[in-house]
PDB file of N, CA and C in Angstrom:
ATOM      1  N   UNK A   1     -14.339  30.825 -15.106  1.00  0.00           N
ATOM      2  CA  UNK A   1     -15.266  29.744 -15.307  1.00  0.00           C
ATOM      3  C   UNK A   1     -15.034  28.707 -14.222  1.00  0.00           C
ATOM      4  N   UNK A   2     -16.024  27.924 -13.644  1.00  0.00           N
ATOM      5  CA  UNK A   2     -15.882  27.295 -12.135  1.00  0.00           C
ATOM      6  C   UNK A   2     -15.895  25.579 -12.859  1.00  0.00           C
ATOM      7  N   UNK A   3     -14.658  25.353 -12.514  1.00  0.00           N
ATOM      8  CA  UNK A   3     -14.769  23.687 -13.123  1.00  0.00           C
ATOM      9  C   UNK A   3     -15.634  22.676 -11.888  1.00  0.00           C
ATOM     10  N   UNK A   4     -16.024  22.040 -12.722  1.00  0.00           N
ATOM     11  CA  UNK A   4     -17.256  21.074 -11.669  1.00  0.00           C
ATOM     12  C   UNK A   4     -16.121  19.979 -11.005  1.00  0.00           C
ATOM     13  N   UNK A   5     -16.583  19.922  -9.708  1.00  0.00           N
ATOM     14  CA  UNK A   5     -16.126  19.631  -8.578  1.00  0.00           C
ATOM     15  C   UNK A   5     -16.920  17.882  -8.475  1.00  0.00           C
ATOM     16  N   UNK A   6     -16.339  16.599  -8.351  1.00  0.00           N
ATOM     17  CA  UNK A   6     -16.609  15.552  -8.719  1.00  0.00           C
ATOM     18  C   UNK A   6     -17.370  15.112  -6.811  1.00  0.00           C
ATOM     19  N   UNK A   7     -17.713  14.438  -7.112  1.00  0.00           N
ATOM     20  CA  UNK A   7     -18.999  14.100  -5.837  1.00  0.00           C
ATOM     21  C   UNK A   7     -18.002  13.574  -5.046  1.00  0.00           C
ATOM     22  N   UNK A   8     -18.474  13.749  -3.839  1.00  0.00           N
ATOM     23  CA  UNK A   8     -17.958  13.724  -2.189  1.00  0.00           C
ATOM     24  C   UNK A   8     -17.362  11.602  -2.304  1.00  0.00           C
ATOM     25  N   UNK A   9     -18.177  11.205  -2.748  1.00  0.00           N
ATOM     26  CA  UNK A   9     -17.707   9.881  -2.669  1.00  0.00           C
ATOM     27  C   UNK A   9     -16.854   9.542  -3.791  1.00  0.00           C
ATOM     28  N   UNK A  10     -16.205  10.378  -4.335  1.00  0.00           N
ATOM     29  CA  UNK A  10     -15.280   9.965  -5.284  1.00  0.00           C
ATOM     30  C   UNK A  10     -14.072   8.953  -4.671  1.00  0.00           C
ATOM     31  N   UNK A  11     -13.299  10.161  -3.511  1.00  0.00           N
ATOM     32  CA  UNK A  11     -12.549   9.511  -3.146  1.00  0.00           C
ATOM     33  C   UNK A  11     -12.740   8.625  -1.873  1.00  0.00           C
ATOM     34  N   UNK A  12     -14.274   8.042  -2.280  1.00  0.00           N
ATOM     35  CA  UNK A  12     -13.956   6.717  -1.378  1.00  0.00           C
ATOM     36  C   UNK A  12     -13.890   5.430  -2.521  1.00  0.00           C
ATOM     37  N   UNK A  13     -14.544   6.198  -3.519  1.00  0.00           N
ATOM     38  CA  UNK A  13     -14.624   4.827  -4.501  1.00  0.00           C
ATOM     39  C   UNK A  13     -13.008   4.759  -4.977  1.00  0.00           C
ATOM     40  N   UNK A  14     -12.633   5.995  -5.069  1.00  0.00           N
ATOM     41  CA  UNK A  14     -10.897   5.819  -5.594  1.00  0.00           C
ATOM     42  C   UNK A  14     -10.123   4.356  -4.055  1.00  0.00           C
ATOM     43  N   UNK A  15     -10.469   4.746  -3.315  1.00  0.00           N
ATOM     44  CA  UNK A  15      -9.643   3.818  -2.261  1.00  0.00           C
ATOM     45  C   UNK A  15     -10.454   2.660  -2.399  1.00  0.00           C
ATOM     46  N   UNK A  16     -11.536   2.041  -2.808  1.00  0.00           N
ATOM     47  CA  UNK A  16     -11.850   0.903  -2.852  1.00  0.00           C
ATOM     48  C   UNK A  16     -11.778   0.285  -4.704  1.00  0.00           C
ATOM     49  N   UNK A  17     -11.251   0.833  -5.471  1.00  0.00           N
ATOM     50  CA  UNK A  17     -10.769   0.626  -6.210  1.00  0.00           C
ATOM     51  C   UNK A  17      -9.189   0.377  -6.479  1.00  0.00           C
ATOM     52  N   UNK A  18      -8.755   0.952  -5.678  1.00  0.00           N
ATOM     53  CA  UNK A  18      -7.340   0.663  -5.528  1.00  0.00           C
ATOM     54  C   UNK A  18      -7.083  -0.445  -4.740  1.00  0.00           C
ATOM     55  N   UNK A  19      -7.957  -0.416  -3.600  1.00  0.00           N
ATOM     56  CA  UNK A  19      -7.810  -2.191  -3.270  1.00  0.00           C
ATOM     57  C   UNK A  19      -7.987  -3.182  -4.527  1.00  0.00           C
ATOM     58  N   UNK A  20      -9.332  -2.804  -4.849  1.00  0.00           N
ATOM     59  CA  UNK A  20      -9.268  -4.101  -6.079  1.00  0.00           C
ATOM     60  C   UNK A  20      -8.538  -4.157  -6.461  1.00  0.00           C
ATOM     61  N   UNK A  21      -7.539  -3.290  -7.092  1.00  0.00           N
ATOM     62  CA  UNK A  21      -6.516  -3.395  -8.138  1.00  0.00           C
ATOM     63  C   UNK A  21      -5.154  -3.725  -7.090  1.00  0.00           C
ATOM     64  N   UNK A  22      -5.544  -4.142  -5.704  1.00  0.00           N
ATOM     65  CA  UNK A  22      -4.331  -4.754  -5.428  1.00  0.00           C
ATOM     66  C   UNK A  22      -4.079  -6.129  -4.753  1.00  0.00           C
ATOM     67  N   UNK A  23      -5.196  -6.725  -4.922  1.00  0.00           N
ATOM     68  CA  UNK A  23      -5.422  -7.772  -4.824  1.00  0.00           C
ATOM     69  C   UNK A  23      -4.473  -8.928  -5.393  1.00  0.00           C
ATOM     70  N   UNK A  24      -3.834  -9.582  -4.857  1.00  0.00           N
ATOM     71  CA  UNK A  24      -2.724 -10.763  -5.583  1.00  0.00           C
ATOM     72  C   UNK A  24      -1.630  -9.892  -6.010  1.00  0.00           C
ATOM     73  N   UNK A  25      -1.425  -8.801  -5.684  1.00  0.00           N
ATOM     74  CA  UNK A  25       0.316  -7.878  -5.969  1.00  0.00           C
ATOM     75  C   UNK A  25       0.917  -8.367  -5.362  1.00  0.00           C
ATOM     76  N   UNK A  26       2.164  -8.411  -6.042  1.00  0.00           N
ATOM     77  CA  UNK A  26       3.354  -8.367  -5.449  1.00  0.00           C
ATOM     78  C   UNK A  26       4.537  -7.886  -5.771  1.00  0.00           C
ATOM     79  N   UNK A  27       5.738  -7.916  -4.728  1.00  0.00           N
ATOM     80  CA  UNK A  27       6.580  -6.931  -5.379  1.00  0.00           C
ATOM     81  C   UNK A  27       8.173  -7.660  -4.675  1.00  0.00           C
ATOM     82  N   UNK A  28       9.103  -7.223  -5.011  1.00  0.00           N
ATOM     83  CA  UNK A  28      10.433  -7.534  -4.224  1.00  0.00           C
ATOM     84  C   UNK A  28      11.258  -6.295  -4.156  1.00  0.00           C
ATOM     85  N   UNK A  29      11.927  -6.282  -3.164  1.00  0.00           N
ATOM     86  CA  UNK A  29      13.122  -5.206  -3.141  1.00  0.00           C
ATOM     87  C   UNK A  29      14.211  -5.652  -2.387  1.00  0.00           C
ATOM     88  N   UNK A  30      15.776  -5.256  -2.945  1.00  0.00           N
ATOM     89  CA  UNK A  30      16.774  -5.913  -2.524  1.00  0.00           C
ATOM     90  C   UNK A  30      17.277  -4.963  -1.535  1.00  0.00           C
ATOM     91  N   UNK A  31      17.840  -5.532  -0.544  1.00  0.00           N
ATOM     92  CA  UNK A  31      18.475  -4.576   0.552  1.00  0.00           C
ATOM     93  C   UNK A  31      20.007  -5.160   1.009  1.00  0.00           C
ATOM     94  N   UNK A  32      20.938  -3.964   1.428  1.00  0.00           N
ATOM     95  CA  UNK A  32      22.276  -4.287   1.626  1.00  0.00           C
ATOM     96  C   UNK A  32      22.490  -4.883   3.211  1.00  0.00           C
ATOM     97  N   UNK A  33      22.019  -5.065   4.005  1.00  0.00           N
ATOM     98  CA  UNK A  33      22.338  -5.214   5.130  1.00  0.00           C
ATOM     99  C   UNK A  33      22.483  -7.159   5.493  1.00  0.00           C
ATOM    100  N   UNK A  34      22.988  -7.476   6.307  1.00  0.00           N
ATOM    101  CA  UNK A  34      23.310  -8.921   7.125  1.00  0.00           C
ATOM    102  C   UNK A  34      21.581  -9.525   7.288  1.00  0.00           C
ATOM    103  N   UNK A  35      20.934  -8.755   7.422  1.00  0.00           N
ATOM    104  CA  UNK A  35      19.697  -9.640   7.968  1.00  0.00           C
ATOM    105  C   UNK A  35      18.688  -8.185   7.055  1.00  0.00           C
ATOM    106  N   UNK A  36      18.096  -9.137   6.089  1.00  0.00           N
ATOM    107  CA  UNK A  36      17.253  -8.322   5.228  1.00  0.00           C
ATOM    108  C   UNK A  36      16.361  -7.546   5.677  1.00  0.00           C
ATOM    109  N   UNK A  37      15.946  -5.939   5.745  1.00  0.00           N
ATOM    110  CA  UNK A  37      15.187  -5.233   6.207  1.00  0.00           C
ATOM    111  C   UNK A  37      14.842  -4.444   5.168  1.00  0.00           C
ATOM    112  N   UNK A  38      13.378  -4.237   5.045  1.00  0.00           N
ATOM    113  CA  UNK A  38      12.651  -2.843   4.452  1.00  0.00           C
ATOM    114  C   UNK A  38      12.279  -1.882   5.082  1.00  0.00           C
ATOM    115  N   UNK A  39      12.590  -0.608   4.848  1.00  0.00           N
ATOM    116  CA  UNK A  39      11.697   0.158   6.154  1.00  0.00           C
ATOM    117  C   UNK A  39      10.857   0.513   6.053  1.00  0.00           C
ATOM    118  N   UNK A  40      10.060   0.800   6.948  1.00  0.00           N
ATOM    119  CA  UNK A  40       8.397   1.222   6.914  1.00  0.00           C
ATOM    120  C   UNK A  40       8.526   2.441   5.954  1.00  0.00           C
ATOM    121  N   UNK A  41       9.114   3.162   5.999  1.00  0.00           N
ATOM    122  CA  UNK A  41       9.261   4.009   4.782  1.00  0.00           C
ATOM    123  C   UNK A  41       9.439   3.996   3.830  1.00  0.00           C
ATOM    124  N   UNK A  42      10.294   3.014   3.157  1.00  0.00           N
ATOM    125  CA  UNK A  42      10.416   2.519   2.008  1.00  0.00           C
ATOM    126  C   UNK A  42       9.824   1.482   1.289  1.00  0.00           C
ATOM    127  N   UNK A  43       8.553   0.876   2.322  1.00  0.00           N
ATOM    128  CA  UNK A  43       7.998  -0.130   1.799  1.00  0.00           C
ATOM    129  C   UNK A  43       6.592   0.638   1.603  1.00  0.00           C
ATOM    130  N   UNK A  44       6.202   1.855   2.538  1.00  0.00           N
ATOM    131  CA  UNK A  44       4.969   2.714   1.782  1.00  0.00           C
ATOM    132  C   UNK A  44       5.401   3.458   0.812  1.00  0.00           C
ATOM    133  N   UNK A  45       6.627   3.950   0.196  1.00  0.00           N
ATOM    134  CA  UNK A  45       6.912   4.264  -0.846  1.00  0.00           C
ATOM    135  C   UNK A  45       6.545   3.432  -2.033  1.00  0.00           C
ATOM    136  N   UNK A  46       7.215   2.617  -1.503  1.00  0.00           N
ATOM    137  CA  UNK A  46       6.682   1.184  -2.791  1.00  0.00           C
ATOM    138  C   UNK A  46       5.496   0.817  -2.944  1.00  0.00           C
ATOM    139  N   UNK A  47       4.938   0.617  -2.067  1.00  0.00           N
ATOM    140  CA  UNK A  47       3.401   0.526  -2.115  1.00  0.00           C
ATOM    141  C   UNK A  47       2.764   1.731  -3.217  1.00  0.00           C
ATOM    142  N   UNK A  48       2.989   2.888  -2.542  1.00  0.00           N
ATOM    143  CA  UNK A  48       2.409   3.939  -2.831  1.00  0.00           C
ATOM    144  C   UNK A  48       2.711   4.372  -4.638  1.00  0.00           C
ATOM    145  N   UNK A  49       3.786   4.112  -4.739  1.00  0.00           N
ATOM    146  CA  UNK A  49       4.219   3.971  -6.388  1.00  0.00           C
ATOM    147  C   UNK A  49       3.428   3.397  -7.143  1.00  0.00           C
ATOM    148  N   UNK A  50       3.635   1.533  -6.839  1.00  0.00           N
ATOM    149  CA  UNK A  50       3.141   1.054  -7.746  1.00  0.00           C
ATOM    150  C   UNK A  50       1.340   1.057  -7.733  1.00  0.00           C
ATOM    151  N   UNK A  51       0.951   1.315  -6.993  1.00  0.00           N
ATOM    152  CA  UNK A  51      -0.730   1.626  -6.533  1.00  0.00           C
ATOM    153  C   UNK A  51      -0.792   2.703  -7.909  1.00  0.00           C
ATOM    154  N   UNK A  52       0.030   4.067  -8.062  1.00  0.00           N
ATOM    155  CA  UNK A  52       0.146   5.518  -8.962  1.00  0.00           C
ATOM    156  C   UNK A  52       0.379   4.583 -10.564  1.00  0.00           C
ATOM    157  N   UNK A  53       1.306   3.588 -10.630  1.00  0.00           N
ATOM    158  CA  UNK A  53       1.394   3.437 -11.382  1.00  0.00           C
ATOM    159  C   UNK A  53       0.148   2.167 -12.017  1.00  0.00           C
ATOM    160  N   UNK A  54      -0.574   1.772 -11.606  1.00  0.00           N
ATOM    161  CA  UNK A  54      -1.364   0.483 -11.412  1.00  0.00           C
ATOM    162  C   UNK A  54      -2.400   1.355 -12.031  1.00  0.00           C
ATOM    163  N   UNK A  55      -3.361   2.529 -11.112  1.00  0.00           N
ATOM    164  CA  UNK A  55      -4.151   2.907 -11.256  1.00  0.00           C
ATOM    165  C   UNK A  55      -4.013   4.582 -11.998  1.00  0.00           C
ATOM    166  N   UNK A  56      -2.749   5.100 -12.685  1.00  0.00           N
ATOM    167  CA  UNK A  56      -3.000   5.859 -13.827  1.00  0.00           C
ATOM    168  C   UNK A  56      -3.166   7.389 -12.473  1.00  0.00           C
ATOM    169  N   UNK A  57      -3.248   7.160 -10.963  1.00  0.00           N
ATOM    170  CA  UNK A  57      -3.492   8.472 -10.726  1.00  0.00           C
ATOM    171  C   UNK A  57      -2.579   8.919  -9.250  1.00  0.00           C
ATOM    172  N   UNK A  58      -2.310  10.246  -9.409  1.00  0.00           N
ATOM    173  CA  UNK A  58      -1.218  10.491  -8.537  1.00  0.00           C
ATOM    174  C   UNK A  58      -0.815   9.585  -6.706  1.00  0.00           C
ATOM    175  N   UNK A  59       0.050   9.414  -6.611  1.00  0.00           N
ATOM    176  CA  UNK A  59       0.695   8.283  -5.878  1.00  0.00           C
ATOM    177  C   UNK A  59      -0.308   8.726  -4.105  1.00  0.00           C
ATOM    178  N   UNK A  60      -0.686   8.097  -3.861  1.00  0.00           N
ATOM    179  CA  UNK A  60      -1.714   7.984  -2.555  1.00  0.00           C
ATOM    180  C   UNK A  60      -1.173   8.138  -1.048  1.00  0.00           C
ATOM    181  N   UNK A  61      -1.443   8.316  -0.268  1.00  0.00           N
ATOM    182  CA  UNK A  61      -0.449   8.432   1.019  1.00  0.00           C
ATOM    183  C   UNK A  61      -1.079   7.082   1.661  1.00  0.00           C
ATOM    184  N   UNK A  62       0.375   6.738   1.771  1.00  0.00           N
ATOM    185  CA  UNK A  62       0.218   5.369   2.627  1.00  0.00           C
ATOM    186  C   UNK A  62       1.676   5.311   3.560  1.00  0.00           C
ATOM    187  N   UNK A  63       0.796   4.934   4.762  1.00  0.00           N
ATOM    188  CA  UNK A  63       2.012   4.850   5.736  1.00  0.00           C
ATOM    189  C   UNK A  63       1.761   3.095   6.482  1.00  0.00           C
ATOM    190  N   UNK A  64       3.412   3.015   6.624  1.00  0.00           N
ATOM    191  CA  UNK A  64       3.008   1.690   7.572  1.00  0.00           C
ATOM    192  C   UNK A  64       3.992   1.865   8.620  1.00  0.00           C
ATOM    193  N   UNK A  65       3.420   1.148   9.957  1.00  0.00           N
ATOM    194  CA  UNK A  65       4.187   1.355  11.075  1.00  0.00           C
ATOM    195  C   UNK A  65       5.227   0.669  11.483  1.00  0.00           C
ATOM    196  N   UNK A  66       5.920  -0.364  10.691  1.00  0.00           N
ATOM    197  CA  UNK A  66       7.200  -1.055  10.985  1.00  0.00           C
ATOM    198  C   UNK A  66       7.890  -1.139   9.913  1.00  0.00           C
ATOM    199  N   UNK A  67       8.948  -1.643  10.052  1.00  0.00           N
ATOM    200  CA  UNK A  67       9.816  -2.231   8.953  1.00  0.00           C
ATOM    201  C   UNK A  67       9.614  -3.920   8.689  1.00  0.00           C
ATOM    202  N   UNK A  68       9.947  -3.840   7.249  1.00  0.00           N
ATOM    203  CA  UNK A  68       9.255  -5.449   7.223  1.00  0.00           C
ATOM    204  C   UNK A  68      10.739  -6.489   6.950  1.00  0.00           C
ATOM    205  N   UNK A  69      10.526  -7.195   7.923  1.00  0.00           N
ATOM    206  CA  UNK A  69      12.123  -8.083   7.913  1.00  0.00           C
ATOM    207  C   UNK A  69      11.936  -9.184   7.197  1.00  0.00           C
ATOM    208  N   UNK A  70      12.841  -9.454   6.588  1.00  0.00           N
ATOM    209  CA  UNK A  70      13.037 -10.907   5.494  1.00  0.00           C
ATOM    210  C   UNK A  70      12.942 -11.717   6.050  1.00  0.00           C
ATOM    211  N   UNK A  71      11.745 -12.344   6.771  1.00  0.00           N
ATOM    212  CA  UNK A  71      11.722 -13.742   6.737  1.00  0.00           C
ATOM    213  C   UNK A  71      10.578 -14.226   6.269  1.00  0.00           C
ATOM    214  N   UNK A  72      10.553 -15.207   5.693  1.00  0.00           N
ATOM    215  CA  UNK A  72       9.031 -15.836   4.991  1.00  0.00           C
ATOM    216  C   UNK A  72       8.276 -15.962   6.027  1.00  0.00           C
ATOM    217  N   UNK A  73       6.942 -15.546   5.471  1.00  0.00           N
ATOM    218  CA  UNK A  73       5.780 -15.309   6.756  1.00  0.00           C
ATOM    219  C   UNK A  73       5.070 -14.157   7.228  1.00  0.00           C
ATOM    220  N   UNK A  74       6.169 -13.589   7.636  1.00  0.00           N
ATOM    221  CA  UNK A  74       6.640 -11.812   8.362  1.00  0.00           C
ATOM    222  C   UNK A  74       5.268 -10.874   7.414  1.00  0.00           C
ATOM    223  N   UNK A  75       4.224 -10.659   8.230  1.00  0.00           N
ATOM    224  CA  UNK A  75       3.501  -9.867   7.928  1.00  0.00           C
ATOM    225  C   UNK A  75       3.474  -8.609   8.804  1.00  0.00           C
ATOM    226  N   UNK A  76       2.994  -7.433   7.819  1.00  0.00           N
ATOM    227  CA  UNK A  76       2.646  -6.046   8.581  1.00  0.00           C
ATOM    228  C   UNK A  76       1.538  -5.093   7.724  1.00  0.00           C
ATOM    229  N   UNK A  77       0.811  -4.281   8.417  1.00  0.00           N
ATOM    230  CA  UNK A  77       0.013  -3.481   8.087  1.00  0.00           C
ATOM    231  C   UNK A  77       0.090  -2.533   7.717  1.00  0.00           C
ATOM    232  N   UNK A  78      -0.117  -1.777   6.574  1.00  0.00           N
ATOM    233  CA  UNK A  78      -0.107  -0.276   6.166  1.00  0.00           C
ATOM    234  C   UNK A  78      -1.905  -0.325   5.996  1.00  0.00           C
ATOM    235  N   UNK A  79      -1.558   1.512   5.503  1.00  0.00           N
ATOM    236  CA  UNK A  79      -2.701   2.071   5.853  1.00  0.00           C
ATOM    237  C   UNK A  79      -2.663   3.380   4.510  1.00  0.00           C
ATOM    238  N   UNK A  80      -4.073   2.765   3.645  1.00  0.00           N
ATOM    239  CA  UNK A  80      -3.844   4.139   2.843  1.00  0.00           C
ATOM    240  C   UNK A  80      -5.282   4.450   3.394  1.00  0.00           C
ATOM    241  N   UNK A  81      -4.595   6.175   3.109  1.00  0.00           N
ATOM    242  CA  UNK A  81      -5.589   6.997   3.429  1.00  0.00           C
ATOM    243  C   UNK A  81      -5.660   8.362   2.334  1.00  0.00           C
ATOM    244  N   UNK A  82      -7.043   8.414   1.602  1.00  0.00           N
ATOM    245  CA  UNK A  82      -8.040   8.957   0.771  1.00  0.00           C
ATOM    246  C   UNK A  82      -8.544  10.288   1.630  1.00  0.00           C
ATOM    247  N   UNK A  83      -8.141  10.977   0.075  1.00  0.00           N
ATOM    248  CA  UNK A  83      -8.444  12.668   0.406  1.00  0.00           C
ATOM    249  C   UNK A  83      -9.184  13.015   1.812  1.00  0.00           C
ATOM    250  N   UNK A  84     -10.369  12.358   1.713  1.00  0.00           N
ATOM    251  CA  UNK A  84     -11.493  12.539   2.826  1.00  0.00           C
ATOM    252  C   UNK A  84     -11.245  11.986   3.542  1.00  0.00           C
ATOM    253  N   UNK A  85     -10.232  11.403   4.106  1.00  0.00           N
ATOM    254  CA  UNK A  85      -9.851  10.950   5.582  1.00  0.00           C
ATOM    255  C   UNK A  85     -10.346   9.051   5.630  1.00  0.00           C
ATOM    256  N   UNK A  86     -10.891   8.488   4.526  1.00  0.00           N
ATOM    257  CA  UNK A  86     -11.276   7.373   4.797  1.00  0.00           C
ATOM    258  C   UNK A  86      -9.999   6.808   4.704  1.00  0.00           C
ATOM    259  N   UNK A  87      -9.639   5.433   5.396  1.00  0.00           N
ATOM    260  CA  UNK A  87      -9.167   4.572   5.139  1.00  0.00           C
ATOM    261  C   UNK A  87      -8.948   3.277   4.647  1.00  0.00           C
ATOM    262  N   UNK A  88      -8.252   2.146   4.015  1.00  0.00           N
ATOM    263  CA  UNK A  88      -8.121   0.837   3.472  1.00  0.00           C
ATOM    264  C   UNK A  88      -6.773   0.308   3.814  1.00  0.00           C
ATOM    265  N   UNK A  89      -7.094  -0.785   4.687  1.00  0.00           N
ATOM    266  CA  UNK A  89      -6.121  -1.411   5.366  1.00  0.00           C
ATOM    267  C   UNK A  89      -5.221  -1.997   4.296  1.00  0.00           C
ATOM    268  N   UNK A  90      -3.647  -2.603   4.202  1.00  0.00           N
ATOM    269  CA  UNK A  90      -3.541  -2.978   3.361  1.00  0.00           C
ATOM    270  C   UNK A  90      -2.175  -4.103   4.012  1.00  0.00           C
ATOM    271  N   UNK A  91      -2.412  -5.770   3.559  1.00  0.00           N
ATOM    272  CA  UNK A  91      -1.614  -6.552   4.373  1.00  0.00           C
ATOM    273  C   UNK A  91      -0.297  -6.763   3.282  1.00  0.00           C
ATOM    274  N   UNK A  92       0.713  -6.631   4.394  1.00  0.00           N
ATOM    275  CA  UNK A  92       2.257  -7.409   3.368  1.00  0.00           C
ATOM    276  C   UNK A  92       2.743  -8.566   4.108  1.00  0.00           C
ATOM    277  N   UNK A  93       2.571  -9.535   2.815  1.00  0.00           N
ATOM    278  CA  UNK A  93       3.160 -10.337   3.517  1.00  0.00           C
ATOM    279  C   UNK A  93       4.859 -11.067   2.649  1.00  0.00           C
ATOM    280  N   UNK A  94       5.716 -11.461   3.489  1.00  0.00           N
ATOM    281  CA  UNK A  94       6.530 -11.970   2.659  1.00  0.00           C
ATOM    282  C   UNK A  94       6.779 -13.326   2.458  1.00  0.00           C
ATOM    283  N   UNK A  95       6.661 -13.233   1.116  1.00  0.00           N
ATOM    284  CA  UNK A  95       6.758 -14.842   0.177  1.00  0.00           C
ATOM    285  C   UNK A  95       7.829 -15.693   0.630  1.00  0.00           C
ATOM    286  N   UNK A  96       9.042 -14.958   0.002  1.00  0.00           N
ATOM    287  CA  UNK A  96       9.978 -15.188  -0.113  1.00  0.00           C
ATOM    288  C   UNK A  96      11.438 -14.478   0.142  1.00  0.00           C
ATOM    289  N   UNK A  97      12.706 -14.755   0.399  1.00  0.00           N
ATOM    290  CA  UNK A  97      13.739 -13.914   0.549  1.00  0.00           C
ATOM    291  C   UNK A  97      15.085 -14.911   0.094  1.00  0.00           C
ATOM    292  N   UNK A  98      15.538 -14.243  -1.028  1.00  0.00           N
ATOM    293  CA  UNK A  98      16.832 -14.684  -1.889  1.00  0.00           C
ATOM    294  C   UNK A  98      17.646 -14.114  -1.458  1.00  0.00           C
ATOM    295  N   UNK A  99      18.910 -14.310  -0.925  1.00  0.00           N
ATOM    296  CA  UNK A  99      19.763 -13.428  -0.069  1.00  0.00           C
ATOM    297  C   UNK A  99      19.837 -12.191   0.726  1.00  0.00           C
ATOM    298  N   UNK A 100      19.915 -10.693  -0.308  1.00  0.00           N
ATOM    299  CA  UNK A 100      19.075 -10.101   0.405  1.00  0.00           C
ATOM    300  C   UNK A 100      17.862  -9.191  -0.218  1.00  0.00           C
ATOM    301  N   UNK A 101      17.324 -10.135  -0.629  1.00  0.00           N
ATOM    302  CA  UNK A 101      15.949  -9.390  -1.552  1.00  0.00           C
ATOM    303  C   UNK A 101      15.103 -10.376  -1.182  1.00  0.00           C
ATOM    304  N   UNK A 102      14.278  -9.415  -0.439  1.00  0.00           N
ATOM    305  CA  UNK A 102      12.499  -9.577   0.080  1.00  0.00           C
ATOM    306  C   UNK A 102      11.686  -9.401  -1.080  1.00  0.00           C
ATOM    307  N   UNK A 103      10.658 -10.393  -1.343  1.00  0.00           N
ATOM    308  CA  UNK A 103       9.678 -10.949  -2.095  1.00  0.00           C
ATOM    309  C   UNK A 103       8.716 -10.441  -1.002  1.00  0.00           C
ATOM    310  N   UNK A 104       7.938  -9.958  -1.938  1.00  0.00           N
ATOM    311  CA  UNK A 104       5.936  -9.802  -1.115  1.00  0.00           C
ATOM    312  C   UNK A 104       4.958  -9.660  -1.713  1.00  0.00           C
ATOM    313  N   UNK A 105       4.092  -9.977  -0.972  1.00  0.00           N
ATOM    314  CA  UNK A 105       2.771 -10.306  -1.469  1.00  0.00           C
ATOM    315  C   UNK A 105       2.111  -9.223  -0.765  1.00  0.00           C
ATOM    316  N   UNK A 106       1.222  -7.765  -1.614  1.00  0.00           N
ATOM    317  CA  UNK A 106       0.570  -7.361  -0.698  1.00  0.00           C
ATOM    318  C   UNK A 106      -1.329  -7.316  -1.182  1.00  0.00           C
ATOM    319  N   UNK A 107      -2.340  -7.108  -0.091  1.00  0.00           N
ATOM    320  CA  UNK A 107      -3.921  -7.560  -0.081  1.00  0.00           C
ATOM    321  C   UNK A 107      -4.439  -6.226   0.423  1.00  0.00           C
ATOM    322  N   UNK A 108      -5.093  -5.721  -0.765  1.00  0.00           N
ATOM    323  CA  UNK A 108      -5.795  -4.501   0.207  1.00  0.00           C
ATOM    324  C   UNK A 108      -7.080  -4.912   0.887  1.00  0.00           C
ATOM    325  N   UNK A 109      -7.779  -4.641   1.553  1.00  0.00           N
ATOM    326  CA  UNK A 109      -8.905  -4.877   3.146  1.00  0.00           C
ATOM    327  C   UNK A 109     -10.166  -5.081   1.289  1.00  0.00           C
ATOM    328  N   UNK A 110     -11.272  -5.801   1.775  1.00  0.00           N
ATOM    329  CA  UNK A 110     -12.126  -5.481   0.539  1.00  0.00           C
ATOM    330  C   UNK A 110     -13.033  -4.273   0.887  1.00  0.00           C
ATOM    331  N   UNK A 111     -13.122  -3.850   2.091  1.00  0.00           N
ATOM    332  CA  UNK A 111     -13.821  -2.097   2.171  1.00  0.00           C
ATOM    333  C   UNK A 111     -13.022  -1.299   3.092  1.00  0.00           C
ATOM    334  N   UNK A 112     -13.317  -0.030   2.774  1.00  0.00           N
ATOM    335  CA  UNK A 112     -12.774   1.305   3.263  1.00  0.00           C
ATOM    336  C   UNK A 112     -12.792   1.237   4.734  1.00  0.00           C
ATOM    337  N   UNK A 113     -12.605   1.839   5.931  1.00  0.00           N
ATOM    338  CA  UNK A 113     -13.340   2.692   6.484  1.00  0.00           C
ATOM    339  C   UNK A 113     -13.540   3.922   6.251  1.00  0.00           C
ATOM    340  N   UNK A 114     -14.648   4.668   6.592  1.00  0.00           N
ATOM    341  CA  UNK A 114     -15.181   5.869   6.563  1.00  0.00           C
ATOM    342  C   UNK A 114     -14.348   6.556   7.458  1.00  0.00           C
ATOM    343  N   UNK A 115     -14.376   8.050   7.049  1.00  0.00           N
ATOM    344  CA  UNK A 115     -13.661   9.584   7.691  1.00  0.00           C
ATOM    345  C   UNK A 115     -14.128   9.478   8.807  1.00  0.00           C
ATOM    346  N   UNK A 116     -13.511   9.577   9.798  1.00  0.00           N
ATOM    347  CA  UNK A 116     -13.645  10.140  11.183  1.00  0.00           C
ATOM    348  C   UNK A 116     -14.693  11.294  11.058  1.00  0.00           C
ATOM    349  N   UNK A 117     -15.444  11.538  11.868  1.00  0.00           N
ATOM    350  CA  UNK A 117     -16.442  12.236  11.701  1.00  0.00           C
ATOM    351  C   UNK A 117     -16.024  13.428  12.882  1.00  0.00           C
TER     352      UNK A 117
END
């Protein structure tokens, strides 16, 4: 039996729904080092979690290209990207930093871009 296959723009509405739902997030994570660092890997992990856990559906691929250093201010860009190749920019910024735990604030873009064609 052939299960029905959900329309081509699903997963663009899934990535512009997940922005909405990340609008005013934020998050902290503590790190061991002299001068507080997240790494770009571990901060699209985090991203990517709580997005799975926010929105009820398996955890999204999101990559970002730096590590984000503890100082208030210190912004950087990730990037999720939806089955079909679209993308939604997504900004971190940090609030705050208590010794060595980074506070952030992250803003997803309010539209997608479209799949590379």
């Amino acid at each position: 039996m052939a299960t029905p296959r959900p329309p081509a723009a699903t997963p663009i509405l899934t990535v512009v729904a997940v922005g909405a739902l990340l609008v005013g997030c934020s998050a902290s994570v503590q790190v061991g080092t002299s001068t507080p660092k997240l790494s770009a890997e571990k901060l699209a992990a985090q991203v990517a979690e709580k997005l799975a856990r926010t929105t009820g559906q398996p955890k999204p691929d999101v990559s970002c290209p730096e590590d984000l250093r503890g100082k208030v201010g210190t912004t950087t860009r990730c990037k999720l990207t939806a089955d079909d190749g679209s993308t939604l920019g997504v900004t971190i910024k940090v609030t705050s930093v208590d010794k060595n735990t980074i506070n952030y604030d992250y803003r997803a873009d309010d539209s997608a871009s479209p799949a590379p064609s």
